[in-house]
N, C-alpha and C. Protein backbone atom coordinates (compact mmCIF):
# COMPACT_ATOMS: atom_id res chain seq x y z
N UNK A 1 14.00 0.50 -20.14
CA UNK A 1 14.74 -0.71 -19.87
C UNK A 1 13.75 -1.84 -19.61
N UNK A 2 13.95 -3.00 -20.71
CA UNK A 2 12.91 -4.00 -20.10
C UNK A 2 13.19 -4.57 -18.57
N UNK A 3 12.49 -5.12 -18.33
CA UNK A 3 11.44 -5.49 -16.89
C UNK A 3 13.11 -6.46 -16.26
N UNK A 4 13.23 -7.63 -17.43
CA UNK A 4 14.26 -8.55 -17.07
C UNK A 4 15.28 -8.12 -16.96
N UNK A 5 15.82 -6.82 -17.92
CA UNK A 5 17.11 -6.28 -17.10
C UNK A 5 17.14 -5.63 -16.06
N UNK A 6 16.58 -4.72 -15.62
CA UNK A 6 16.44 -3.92 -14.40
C UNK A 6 16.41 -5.28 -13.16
N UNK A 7 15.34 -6.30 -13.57
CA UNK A 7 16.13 -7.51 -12.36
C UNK A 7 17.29 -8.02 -11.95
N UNK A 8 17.19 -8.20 -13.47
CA UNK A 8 19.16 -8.82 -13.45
C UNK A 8 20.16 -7.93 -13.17
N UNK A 9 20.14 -6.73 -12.82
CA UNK A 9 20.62 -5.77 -13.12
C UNK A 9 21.13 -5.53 -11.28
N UNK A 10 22.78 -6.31 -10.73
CA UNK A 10 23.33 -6.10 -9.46
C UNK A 10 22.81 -4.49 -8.32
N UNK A 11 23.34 -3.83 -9.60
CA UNK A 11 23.50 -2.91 -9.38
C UNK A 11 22.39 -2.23 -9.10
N UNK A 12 21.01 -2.44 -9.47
CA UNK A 12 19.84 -2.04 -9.32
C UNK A 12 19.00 -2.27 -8.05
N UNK A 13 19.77 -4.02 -7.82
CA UNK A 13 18.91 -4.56 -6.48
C UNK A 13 19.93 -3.73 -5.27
N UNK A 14 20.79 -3.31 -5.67
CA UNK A 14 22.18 -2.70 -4.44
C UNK A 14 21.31 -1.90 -4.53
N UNK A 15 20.91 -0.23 -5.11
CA UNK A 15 20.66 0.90 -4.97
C UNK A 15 18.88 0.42 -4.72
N UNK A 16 18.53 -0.53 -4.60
CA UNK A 16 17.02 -0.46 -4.32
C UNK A 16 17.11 -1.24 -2.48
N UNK A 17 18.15 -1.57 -2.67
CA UNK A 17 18.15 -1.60 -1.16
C UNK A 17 18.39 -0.29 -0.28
N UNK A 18 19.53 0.02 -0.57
CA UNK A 18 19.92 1.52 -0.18
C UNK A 18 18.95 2.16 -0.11
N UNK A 19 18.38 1.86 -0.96
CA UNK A 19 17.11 2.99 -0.77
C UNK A 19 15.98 2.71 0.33
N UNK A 20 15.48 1.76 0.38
CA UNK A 20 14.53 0.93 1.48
C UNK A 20 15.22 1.45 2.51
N UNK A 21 16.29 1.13 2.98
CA UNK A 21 17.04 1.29 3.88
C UNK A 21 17.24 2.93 4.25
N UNK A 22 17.04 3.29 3.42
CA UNK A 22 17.05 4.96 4.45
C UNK A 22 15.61 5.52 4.06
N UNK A 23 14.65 4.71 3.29
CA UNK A 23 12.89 4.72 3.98
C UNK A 23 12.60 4.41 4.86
N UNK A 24 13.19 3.32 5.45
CA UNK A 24 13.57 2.63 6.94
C UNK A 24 13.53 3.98 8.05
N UNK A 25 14.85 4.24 8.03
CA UNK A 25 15.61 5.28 8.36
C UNK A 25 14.75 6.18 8.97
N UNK A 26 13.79 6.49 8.08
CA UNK A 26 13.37 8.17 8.03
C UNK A 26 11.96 7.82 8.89
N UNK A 27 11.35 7.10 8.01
CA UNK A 27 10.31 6.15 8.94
C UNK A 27 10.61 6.33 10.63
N UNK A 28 11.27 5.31 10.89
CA UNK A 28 12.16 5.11 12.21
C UNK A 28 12.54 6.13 13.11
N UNK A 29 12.70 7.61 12.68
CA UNK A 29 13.18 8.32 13.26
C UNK A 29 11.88 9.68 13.46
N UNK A 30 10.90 9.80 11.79
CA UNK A 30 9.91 10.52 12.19
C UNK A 30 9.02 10.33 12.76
N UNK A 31 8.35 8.75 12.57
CA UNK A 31 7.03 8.60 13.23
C UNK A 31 6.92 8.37 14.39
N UNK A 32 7.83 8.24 15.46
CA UNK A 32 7.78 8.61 17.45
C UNK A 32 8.02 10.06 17.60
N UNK A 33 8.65 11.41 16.29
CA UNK A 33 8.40 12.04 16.58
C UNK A 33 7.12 12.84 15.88
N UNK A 34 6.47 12.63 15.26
CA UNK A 34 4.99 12.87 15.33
C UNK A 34 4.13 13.00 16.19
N UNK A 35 4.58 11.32 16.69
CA UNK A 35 3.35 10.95 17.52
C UNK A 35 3.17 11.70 18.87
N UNK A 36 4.50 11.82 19.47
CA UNK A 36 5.08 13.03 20.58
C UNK A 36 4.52 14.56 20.22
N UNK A 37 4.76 14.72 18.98
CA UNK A 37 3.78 16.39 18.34
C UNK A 37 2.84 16.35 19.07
N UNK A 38 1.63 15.27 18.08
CA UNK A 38 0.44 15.21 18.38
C UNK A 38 0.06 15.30 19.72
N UNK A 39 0.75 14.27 20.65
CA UNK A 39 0.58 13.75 22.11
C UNK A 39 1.03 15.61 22.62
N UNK A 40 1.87 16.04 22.69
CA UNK A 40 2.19 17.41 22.98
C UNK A 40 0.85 18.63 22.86
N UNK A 41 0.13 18.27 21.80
CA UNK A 41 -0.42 19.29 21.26
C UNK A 41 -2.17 18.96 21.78
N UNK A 42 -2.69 17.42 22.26
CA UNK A 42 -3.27 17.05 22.70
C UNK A 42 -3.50 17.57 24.20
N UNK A 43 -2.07 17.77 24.94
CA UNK A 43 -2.03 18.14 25.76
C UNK A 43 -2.14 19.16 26.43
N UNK A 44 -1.34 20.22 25.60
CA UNK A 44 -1.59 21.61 25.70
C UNK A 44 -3.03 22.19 25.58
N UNK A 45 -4.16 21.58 24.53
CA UNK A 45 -5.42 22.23 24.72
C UNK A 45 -6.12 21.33 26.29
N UNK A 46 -5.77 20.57 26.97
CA UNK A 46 -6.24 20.07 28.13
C UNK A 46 -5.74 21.40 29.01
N UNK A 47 -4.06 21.65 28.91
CA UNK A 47 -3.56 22.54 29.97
C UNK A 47 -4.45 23.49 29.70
N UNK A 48 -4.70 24.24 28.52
CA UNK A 48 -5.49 25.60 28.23
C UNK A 48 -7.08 25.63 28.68
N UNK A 49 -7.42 24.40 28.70
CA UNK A 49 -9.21 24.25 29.24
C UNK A 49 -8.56 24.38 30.79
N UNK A 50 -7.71 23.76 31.17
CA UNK A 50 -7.87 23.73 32.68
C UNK A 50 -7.68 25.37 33.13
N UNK A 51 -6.83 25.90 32.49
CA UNK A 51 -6.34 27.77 32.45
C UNK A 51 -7.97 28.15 32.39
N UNK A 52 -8.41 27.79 31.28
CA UNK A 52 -9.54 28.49 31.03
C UNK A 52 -10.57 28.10 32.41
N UNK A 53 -10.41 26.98 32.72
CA UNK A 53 -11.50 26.58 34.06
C UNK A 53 -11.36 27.53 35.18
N UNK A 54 -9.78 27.41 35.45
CA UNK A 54 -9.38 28.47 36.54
C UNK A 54 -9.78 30.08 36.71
N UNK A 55 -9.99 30.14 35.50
CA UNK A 55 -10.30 31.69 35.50
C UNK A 55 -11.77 31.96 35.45
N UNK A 56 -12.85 30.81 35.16
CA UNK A 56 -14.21 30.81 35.26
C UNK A 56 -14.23 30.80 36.52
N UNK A 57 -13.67 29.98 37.18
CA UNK A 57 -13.69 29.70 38.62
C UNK A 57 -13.57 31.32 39.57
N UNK A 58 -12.37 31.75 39.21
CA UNK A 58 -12.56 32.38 39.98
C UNK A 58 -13.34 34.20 39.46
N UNK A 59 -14.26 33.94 38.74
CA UNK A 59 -15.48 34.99 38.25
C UNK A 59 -16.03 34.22 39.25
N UNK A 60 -16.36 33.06 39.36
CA UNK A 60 -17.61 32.68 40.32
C UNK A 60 -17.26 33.08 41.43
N UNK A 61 -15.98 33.07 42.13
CA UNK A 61 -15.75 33.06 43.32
C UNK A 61 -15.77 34.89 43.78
N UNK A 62 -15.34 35.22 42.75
CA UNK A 62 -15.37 37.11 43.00
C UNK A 62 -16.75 36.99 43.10
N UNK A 63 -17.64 36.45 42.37
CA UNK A 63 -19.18 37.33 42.00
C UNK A 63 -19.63 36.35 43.23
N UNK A 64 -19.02 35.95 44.27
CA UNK A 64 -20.02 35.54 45.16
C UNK A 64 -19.10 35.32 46.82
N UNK A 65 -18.58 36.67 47.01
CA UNK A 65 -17.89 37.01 48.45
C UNK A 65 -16.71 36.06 48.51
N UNK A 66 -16.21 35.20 47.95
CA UNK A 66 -14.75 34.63 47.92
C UNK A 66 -15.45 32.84 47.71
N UNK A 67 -16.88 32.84 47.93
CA UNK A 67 -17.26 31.07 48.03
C UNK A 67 -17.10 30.75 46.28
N UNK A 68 -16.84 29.60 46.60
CA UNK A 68 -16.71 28.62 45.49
C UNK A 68 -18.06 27.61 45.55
N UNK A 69 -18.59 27.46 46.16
CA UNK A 69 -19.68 26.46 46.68
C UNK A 69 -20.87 26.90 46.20
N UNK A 70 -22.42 26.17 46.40
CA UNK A 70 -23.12 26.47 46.43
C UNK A 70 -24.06 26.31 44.73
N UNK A 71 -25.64 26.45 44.35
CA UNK A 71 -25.80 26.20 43.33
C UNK A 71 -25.55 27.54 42.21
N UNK A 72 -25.04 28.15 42.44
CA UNK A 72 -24.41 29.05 41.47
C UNK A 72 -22.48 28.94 41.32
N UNK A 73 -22.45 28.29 42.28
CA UNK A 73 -21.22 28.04 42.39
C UNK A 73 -20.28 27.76 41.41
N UNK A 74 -18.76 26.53 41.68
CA UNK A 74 -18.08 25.89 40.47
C UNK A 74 -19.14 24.82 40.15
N UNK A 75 -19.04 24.90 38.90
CA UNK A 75 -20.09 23.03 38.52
C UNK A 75 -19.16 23.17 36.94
N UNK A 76 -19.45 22.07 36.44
CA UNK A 76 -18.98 22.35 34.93
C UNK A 76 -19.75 22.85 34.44
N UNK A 77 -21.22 22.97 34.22
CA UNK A 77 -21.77 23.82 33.64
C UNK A 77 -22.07 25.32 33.84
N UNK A 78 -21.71 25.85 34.87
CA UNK A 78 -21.22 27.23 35.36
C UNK A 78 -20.09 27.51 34.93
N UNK A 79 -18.93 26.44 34.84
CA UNK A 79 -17.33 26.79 34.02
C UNK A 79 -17.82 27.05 32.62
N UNK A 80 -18.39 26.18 32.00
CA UNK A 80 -18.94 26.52 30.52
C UNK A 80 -19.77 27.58 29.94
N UNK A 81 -20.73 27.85 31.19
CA UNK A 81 -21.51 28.60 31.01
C UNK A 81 -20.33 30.08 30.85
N UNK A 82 -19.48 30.55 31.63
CA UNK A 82 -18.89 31.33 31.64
C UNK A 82 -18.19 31.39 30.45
N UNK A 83 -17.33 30.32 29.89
CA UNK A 83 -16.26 30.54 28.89
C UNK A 83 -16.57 29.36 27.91
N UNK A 84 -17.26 29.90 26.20
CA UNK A 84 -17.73 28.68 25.81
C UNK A 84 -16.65 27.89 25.15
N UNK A 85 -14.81 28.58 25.32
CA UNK A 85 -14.30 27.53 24.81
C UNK A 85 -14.08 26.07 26.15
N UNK A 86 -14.70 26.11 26.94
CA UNK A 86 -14.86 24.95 27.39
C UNK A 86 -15.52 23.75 27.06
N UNK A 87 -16.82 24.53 25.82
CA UNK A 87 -17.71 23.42 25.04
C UNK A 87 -17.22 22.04 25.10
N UNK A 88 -16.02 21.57 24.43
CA UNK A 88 -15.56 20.70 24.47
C UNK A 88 -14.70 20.03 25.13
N UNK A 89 -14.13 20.30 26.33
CA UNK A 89 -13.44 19.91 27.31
C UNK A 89 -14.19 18.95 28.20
N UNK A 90 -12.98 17.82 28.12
CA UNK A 90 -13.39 16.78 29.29
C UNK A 90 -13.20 17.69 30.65
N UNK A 91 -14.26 17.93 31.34
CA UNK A 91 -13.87 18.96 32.72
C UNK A 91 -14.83 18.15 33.77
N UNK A 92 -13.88 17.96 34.52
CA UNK A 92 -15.15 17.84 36.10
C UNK A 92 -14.54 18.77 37.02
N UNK A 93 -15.73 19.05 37.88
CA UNK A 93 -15.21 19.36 39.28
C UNK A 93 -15.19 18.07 40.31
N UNK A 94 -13.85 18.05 40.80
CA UNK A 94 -13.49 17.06 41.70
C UNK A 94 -13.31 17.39 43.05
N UNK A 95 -13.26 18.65 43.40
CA UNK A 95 -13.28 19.28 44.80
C UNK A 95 -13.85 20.80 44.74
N UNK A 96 -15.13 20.65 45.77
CA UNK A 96 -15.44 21.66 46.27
C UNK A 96 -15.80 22.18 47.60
N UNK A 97 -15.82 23.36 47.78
CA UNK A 97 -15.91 23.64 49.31
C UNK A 97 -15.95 24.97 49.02
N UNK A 98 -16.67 25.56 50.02
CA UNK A 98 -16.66 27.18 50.58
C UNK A 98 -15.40 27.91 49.35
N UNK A 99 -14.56 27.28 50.04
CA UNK A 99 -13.43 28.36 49.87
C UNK A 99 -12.34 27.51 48.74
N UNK A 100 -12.50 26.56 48.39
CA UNK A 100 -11.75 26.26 47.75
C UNK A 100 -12.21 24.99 46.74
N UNK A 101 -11.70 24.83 45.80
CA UNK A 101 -11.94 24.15 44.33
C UNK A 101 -10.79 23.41 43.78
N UNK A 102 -11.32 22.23 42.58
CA UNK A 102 -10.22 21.55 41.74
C UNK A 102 -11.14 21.34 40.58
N UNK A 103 -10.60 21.27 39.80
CA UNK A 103 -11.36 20.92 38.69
C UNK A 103 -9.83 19.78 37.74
N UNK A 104 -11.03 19.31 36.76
CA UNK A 104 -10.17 18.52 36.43
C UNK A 104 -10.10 18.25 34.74
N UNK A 105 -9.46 18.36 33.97
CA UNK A 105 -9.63 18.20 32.74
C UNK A 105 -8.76 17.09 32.05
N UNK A 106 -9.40 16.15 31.25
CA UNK A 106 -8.86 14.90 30.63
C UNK A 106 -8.07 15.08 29.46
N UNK A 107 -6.99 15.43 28.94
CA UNK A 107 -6.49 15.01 27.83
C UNK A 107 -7.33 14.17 26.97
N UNK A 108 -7.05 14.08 25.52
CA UNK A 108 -7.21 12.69 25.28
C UNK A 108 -6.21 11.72 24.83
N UNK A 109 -5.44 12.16 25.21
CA UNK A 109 -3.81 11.38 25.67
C UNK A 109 -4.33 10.01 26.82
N UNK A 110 -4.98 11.10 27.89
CA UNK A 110 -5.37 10.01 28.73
C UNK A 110 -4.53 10.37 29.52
N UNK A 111 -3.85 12.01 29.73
CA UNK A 111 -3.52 12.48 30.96
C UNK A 111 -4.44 13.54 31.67
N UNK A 112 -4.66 12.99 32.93
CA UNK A 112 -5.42 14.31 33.17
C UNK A 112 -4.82 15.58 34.13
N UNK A 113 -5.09 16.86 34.06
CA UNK A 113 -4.84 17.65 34.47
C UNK A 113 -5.69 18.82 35.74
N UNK A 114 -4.96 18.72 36.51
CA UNK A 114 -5.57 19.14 37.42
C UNK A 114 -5.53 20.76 37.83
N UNK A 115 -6.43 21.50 38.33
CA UNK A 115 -5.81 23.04 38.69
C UNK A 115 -6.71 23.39 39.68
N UNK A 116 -6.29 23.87 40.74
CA UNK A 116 -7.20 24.18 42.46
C UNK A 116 -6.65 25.36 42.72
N UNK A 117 -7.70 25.77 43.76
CA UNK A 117 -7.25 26.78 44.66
C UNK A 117 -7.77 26.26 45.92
N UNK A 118 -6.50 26.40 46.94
CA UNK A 118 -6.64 26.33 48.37
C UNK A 118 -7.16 27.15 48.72
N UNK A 119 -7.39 27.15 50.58
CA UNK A 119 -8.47 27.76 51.42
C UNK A 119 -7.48 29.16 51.56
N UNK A 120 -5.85 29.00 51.36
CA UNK A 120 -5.50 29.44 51.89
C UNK A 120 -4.75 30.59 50.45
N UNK A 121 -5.12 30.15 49.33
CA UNK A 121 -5.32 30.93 48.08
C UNK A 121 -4.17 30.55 47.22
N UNK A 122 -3.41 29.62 47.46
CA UNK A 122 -2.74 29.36 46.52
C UNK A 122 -2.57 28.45 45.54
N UNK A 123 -2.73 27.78 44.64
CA UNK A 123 -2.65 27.14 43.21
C UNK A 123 -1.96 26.25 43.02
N UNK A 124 -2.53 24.82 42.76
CA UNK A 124 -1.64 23.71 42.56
C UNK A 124 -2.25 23.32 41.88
N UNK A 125 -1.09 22.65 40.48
CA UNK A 125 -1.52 22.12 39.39
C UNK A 125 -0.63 20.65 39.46
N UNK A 126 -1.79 19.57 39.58
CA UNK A 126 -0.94 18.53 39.34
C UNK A 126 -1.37 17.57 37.96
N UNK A 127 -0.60 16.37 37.71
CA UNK A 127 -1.09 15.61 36.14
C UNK A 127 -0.33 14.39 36.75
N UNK A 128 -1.64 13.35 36.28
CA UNK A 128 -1.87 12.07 36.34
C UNK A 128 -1.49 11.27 34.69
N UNK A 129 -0.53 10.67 34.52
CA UNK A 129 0.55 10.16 34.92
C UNK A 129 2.00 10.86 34.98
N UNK A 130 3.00 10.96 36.08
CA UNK A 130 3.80 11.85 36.08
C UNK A 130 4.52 11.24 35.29
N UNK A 131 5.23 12.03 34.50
CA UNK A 131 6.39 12.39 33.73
C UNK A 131 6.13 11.53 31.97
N UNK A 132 4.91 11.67 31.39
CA UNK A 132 3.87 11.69 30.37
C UNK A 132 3.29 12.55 29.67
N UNK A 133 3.56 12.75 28.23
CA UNK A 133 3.32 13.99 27.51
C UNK A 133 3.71 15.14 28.48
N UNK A 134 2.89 16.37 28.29
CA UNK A 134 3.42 17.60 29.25
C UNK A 134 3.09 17.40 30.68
N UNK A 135 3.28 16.43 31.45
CA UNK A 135 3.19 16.20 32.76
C UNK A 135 4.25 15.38 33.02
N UNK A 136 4.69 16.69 34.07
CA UNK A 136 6.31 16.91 34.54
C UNK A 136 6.47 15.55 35.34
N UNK A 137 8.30 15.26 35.48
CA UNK A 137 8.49 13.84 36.64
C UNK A 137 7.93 14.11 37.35
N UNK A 138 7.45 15.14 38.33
CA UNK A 138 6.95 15.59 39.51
C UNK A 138 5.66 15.48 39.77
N UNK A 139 5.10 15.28 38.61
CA UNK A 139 3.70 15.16 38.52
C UNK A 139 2.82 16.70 38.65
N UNK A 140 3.43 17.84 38.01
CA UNK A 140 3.02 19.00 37.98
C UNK A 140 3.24 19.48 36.64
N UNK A 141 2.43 20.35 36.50
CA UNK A 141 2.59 21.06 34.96
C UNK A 141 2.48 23.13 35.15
N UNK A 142 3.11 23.12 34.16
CA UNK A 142 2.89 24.75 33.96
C UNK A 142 2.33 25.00 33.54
């Protein structure tokens, strides 16, 4: 069909709208959920470094009478040293003491995630900003 009929052609500019219009559509409806995937999936390897921190942590703390402290202690490079999928994890330690630890791991969402053990042995995981990617209203994660 030449060029000038397909212009002139009502019926062509109707169904070429229609059509835009549910490219629109699809557009509109997949790409916030992508971006939520990604942001989800960003997140989950932060939760899994911080899992993984917790459990370096406490090898250090068995292999040294219950302390967390000290230069063999938690450090990030003792978490890494232990488990090398930490290689790449944003990780600090943000609290230490004798008996108890936090460490901290960054998304790159730009949430960070937190995982401790108290003096008194029990486990709190909190995430900075609450209720953002997998960090609950509460500001806690599983």
């Amino acid at each position: 069909m030449p060029l000038g009929r397909w212009w002139g052609s009502t019926a062509g500019l109707v169904e070429l709208a229609v059509l835009g219009a549910v490219m629109l559509a699809v557009v509109a409806v997949g790409l916030p959920a992508f971006f939520r995937d990604r942001s989800d999936e960003l997140d989950s390897d932060a939760i899994g470094a911080a899992r993984a921190s917790q459990g370096a942590a406490e090898r250090i703390g068995a292999g040294h009478g219950g302390r967390f402290d000290g230069a063999d202690g938690v450090t990030t490079e003792n978490l890494r040293g232990l488990d090398s999928g930490l290689a790449g994890a944003r990780i600090s330690v943000i609290v230490l003491k004798p008996r108890a630890y936090r460490v901290r791991v960054l998304s790159d969402t730009g949430t960070s995630f937190d995982i401790g053990r108290n003096r008194n042995g029990t486990v709190n995981r909190t995430c900075v900003p609450a209720g953002e990617g997998r960090c609950g209203e509460e500001g806690t994660w599983r």
